[in-house]
Each structure stands twice: as C-alpha cells, then as structure tokens.
PDB file of N, CA and C in Angstrom:
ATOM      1  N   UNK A   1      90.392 107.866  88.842  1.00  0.00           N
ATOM      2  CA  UNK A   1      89.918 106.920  89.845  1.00  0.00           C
ATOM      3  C   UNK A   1      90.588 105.562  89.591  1.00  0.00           C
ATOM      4  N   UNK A   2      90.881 104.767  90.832  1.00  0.00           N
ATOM      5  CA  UNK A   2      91.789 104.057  89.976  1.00  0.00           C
ATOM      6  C   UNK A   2      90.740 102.235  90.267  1.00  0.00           C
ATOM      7  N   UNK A   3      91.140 101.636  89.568  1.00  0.00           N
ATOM      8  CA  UNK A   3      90.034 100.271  89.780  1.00  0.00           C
ATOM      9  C   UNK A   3      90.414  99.610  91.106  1.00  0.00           C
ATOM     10  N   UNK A   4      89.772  98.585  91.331  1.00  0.00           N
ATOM     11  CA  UNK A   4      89.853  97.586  92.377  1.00  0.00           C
ATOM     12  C   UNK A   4      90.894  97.034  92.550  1.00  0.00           C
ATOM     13  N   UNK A   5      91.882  96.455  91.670  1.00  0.00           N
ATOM     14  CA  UNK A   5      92.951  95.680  91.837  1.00  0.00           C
ATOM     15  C   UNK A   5      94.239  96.802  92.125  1.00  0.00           C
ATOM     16  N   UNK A   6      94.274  97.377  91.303  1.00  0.00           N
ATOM     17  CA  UNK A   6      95.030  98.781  91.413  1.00  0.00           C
ATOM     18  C   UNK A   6      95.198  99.263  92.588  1.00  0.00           C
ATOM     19  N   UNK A   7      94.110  99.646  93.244  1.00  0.00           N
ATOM     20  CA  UNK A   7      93.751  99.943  94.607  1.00  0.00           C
ATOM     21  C   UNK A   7      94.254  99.148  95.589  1.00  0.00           C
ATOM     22  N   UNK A   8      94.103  97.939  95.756  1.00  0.00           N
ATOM     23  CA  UNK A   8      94.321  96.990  96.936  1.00  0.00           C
ATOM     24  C   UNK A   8      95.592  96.142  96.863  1.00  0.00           C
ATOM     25  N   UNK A   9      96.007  95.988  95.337  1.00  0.00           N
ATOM     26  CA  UNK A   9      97.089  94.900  94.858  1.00  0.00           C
ATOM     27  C   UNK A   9      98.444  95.845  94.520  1.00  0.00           C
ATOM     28  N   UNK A  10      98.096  96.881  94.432  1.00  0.00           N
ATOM     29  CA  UNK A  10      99.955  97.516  93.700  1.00  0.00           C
ATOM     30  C   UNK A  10     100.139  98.671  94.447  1.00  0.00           C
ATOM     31  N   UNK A  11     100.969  98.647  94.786  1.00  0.00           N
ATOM     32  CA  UNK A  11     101.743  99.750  95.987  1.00  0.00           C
ATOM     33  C   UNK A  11     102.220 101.305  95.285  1.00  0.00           C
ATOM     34  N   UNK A  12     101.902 100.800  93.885  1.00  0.00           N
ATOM     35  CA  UNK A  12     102.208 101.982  93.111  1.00  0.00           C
ATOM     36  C   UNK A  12     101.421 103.022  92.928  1.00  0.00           C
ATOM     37  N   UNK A  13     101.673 104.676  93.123  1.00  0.00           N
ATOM     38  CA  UNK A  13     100.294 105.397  92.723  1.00  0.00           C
ATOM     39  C   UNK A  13     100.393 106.348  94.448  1.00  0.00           C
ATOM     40  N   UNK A  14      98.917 107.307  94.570  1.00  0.00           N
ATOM     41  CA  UNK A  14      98.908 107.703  95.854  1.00  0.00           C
ATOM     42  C   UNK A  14      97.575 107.395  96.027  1.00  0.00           C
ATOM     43  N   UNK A  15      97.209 107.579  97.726  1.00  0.00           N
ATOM     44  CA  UNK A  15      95.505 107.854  97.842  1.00  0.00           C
ATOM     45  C   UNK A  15      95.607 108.541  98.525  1.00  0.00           C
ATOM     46  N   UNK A  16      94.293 109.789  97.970  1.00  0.00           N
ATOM     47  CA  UNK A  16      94.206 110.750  99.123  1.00  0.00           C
ATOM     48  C   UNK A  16      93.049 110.353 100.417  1.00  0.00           C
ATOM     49  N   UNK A  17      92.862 111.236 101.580  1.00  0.00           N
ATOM     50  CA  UNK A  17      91.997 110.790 102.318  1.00  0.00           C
ATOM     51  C   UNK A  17      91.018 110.851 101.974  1.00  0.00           C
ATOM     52  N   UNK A  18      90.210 110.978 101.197  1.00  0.00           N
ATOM     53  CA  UNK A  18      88.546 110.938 100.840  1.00  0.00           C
ATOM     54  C   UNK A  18      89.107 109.048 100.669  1.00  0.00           C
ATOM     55  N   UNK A  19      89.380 109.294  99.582  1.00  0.00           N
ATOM     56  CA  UNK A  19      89.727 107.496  99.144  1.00  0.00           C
ATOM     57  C   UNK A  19      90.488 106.710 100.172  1.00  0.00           C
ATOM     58  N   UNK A  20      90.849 106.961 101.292  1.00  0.00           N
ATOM     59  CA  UNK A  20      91.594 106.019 102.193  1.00  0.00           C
ATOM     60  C   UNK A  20      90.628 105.975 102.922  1.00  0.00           C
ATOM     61  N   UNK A  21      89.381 106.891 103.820  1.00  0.00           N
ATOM     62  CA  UNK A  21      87.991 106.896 104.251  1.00  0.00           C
ATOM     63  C   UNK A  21      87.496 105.858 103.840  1.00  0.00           C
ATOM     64  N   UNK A  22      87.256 106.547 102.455  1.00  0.00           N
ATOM     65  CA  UNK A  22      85.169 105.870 101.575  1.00  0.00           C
ATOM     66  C   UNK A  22      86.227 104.546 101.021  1.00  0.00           C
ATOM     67  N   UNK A  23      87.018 103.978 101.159  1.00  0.00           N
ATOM     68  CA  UNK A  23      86.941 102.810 100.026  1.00  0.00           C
ATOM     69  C   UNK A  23      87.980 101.713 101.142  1.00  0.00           C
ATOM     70  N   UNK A  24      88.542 101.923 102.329  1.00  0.00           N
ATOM     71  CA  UNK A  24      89.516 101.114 102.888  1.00  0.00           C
ATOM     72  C   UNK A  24      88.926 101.531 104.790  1.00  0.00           C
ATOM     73  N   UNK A  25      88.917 102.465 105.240  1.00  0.00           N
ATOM     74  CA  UNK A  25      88.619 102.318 106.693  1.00  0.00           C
ATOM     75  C   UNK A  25      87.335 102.213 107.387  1.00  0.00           C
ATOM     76  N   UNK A  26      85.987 103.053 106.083  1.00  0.00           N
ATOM     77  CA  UNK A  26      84.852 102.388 106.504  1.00  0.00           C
ATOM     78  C   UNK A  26      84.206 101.170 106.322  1.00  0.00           C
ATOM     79  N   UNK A  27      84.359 100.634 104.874  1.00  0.00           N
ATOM     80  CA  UNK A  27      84.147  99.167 104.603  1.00  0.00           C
ATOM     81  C   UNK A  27      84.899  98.140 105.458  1.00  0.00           C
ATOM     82  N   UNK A  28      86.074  98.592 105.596  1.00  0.00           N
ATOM     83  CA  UNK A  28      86.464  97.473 106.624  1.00  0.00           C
ATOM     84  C   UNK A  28      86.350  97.364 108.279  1.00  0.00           C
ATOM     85  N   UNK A  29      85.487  98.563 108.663  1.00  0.00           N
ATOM     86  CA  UNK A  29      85.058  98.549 110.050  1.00  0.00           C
ATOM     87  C   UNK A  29      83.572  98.386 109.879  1.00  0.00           C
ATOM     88  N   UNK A  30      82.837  98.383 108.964  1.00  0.00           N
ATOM     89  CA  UNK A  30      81.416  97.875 108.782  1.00  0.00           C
ATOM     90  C   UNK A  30      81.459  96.566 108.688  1.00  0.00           C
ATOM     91  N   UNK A  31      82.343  96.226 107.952  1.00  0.00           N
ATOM     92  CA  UNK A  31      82.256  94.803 107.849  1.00  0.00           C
ATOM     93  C   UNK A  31      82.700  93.831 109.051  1.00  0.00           C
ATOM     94  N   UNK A  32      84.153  94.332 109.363  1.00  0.00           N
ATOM     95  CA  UNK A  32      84.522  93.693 110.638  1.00  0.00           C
ATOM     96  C   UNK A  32      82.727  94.076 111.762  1.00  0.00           C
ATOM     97  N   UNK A  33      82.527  94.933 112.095  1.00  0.00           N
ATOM     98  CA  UNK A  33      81.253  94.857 112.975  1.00  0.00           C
ATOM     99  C   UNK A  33      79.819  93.793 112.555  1.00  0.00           C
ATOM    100  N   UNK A  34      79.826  93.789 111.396  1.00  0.00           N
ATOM    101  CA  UNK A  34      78.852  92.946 111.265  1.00  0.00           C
ATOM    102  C   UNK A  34      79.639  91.409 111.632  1.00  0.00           C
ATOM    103  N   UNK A  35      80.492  91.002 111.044  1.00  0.00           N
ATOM    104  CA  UNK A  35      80.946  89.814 111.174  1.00  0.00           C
ATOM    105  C   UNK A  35      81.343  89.458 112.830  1.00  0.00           C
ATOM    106  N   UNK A  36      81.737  90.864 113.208  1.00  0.00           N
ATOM    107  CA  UNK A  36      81.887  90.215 114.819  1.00  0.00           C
ATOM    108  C   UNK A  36      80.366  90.048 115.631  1.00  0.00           C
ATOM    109  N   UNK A  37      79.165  90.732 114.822  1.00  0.00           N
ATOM    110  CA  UNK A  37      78.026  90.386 115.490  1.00  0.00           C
ATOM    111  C   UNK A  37      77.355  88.533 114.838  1.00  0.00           C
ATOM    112  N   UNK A  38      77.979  88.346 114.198  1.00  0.00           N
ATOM    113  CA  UNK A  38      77.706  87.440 113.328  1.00  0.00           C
ATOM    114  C   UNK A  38      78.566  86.024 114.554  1.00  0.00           C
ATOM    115  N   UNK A  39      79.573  86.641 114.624  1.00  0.00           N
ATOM    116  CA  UNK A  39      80.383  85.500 115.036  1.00  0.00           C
ATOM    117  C   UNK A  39      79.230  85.827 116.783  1.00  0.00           C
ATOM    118  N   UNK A  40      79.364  86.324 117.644  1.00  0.00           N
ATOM    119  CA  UNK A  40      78.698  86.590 118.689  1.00  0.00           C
ATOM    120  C   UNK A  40      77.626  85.977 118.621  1.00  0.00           C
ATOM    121  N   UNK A  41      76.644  86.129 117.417  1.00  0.00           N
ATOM    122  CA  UNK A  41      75.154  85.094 117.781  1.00  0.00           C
ATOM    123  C   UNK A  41      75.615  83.820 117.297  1.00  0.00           C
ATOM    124  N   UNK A  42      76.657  83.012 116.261  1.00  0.00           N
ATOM    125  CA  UNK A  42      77.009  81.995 116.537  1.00  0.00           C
ATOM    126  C   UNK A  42      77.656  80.886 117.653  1.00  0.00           C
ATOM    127  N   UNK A  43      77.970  82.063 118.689  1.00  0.00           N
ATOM    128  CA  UNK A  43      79.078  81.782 119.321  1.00  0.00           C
ATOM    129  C   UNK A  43      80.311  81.294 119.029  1.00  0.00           C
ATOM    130  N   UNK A  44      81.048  81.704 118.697  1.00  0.00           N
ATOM    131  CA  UNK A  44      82.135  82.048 117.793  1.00  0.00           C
ATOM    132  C   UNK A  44      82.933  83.068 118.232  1.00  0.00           C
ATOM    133  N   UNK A  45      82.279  84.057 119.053  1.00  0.00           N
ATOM    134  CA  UNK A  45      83.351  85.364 119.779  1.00  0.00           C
ATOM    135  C   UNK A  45      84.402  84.834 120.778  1.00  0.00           C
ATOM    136  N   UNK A  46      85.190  85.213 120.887  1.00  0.00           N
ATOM    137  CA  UNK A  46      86.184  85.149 121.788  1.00  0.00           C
ATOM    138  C   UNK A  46      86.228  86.299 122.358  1.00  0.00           C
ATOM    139  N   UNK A  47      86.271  86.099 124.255  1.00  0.00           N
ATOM    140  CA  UNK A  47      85.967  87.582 124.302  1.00  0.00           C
ATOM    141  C   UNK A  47      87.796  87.835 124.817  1.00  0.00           C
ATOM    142  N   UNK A  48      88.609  86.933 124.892  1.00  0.00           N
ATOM    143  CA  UNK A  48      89.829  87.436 125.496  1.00  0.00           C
ATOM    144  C   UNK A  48      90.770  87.924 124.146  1.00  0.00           C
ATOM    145  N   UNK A  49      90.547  87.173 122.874  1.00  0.00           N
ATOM    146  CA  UNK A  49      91.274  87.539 122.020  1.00  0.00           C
ATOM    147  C   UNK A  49      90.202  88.773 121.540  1.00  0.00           C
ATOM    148  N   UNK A  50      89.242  89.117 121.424  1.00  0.00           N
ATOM    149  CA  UNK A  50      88.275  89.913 120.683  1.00  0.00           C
ATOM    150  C   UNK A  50      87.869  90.064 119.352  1.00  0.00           C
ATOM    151  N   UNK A  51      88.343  88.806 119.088  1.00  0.00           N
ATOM    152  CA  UNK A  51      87.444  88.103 117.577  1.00  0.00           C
ATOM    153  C   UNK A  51      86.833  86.875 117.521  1.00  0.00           C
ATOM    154  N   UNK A  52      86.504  86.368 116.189  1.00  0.00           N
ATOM    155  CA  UNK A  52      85.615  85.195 116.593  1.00  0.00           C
ATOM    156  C   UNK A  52      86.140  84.508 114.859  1.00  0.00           C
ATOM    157  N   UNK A  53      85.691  83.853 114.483  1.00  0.00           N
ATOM    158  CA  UNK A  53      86.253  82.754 113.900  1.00  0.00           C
ATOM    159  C   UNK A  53      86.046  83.729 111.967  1.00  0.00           C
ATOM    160  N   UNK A  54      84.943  84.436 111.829  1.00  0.00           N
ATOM    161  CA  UNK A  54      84.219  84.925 110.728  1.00  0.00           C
ATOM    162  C   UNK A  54      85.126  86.610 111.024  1.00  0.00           C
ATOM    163  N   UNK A  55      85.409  87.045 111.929  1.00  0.00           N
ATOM    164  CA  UNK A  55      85.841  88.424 112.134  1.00  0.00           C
ATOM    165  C   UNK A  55      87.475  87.980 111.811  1.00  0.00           C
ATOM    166  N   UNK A  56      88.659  87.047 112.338  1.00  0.00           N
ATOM    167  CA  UNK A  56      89.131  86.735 112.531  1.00  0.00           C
ATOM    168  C   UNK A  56      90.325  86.547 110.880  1.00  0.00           C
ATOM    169  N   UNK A  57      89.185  85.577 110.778  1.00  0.00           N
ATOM    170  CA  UNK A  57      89.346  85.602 108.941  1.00  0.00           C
ATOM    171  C   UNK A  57      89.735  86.804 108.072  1.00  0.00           C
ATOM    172  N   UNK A  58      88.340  87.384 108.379  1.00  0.00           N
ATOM    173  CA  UNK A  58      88.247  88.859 107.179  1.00  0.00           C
ATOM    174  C   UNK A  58      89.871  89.802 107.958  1.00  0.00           C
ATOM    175  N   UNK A  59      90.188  89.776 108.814  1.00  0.00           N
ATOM    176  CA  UNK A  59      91.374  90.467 109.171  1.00  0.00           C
ATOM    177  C   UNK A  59      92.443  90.169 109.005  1.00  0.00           C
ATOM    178  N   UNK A  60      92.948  88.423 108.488  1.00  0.00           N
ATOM    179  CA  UNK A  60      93.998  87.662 108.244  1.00  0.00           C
ATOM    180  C   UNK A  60      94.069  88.455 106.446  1.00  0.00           C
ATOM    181  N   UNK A  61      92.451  88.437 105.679  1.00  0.00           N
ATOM    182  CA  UNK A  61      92.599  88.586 104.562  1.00  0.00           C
ATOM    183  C   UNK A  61      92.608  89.737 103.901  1.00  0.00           C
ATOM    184  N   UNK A  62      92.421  90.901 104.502  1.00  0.00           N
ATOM    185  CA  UNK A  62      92.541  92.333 104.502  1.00  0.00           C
ATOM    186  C   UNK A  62      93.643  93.116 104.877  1.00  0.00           C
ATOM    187  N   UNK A  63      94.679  91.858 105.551  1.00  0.00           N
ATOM    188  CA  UNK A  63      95.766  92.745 106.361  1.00  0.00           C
ATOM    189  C   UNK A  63      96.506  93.298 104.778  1.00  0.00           C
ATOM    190  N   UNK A  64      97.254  92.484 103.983  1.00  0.00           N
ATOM    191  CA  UNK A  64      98.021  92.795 103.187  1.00  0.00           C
ATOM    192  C   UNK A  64      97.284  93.796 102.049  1.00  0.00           C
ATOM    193  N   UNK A  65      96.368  93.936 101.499  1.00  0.00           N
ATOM    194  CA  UNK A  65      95.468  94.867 101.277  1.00  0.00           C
ATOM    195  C   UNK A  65      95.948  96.114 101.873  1.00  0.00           C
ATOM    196  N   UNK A  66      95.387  95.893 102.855  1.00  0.00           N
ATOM    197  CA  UNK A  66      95.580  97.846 104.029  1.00  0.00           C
ATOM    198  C   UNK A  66      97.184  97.630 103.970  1.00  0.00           C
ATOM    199  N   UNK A  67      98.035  97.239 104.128  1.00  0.00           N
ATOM    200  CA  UNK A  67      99.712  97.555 104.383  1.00  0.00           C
ATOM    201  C   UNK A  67      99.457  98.069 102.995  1.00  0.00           C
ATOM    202  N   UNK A  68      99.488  97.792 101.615  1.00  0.00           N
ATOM    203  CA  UNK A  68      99.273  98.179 100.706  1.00  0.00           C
ATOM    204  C   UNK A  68      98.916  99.573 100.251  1.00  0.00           C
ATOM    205  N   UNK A  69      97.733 100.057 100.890  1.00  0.00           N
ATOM    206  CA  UNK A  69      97.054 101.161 100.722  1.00  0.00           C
ATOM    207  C   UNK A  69      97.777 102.214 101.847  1.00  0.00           C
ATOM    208  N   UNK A  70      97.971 101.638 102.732  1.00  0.00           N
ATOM    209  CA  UNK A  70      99.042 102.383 103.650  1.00  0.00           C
ATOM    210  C   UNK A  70     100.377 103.224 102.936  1.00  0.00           C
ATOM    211  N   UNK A  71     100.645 102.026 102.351  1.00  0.00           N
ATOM    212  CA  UNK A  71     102.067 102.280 101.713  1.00  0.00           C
ATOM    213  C   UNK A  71     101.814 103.837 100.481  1.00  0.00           C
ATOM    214  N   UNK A  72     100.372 103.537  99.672  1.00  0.00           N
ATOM    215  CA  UNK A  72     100.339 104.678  98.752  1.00  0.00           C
ATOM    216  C   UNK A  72      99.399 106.233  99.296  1.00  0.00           C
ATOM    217  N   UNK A  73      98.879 105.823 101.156  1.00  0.00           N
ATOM    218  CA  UNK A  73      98.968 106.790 101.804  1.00  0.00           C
ATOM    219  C   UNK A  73     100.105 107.673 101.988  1.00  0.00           C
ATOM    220  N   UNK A  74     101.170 107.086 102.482  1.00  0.00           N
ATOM    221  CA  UNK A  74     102.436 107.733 102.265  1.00  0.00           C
ATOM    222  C   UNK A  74     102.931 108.713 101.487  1.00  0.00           C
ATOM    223  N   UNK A  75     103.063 107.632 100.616  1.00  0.00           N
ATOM    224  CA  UNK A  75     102.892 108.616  98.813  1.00  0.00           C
ATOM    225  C   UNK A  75     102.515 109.892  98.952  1.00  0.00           C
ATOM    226  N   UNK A  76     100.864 109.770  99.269  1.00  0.00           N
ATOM    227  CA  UNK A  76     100.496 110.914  99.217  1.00  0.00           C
ATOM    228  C   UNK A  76     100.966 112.436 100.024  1.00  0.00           C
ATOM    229  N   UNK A  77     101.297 111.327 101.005  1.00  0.00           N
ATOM    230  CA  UNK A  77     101.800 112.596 102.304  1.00  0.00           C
ATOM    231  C   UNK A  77     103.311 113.168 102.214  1.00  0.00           C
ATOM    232  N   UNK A  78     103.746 112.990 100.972  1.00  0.00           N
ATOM    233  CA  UNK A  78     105.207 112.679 100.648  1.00  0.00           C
ATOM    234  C   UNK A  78     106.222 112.193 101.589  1.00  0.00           C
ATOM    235  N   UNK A  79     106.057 111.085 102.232  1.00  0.00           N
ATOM    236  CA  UNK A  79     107.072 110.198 103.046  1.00  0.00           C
ATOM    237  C   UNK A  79     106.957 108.590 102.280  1.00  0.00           C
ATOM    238  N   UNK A  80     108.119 108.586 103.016  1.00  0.00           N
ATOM    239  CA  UNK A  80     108.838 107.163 102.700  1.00  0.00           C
ATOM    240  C   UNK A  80     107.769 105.835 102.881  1.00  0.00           C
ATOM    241  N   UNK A  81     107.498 104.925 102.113  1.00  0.00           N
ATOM    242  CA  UNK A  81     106.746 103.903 103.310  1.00  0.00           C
ATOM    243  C   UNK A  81     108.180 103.005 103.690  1.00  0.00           C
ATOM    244  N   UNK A  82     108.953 103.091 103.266  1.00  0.00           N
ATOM    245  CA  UNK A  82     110.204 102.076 103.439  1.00  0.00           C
ATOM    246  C   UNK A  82     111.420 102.176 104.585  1.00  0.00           C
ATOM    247  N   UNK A  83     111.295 103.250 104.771  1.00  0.00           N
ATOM    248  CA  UNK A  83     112.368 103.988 106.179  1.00  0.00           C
ATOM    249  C   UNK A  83     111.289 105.053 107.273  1.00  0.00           C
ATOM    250  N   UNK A  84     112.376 105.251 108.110  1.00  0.00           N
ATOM    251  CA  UNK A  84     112.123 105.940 109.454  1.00  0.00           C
ATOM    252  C   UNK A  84     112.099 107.043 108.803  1.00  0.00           C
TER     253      UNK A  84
END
C-alpha cells in the first residue's frame, strides 16, 4: 500500500482501479459536491462557469495530484503516459 505522498506526489509506481476509485475519484467528487453546495448557499456559485469560489479552488489544487495518479494509472495498464 503505498502512503499519501507517494500516492499523489511521485509519478513513480502503478495504481490499480480499486485504488484509483477508493482513494482519487470518489474523494474528489464528494468533496467537489459538498464544496459546490457550500459555495451555492454562500452564493459563491457561478452558474455559467459551474463553480464557485470554494469548488473552484479545491480543483486548481487537485489538478496536479490527479495528472499524477493518471500518469501511474497508465503504468498499470501498460501504456505510455508520455506519447500517443
């Protein structure tokens, strides 16, 4: 199992789908939903862009994270993350 930093910070390694699920696509769609209900009762939503100031954030700071975990999805699937 590999730790937290490992996971999100180094491109090195694989993840299979249980671990690309439970640790990267549901936490970050629970969270994005709460925060976009969050931003909505602040008023804070934007409804043309479809974020709000608190949703907005957590997606600026998660992007490089997920490219990351993307990259040792790959891995797993034995393809490239670097070429076509």
């Amino acid at each position: 199992m590999m730790d937290f930093k490992k996971f999100y910070f180094s491109p090195e390694g694989r993840v299979n789908r249980q671990q690309w699920w439970l640790r990267l696509t549901l936490p970050v769609l629970v969270i994005t939903m709460i925060l976009g209900m969050i931003d909505a009762t602040t008023g804070r939503f934007d409804p043309e862009t479809g974020l709000g100031l608190f949703s907005g954030i957590f997606s600026l700071i998660v992007l490089i994270p997920s490219i990351i975990v993307y990259i040792k999805r790959f891995h797993d699937r034995d393809k490239s993350a670097g070429g076509c």
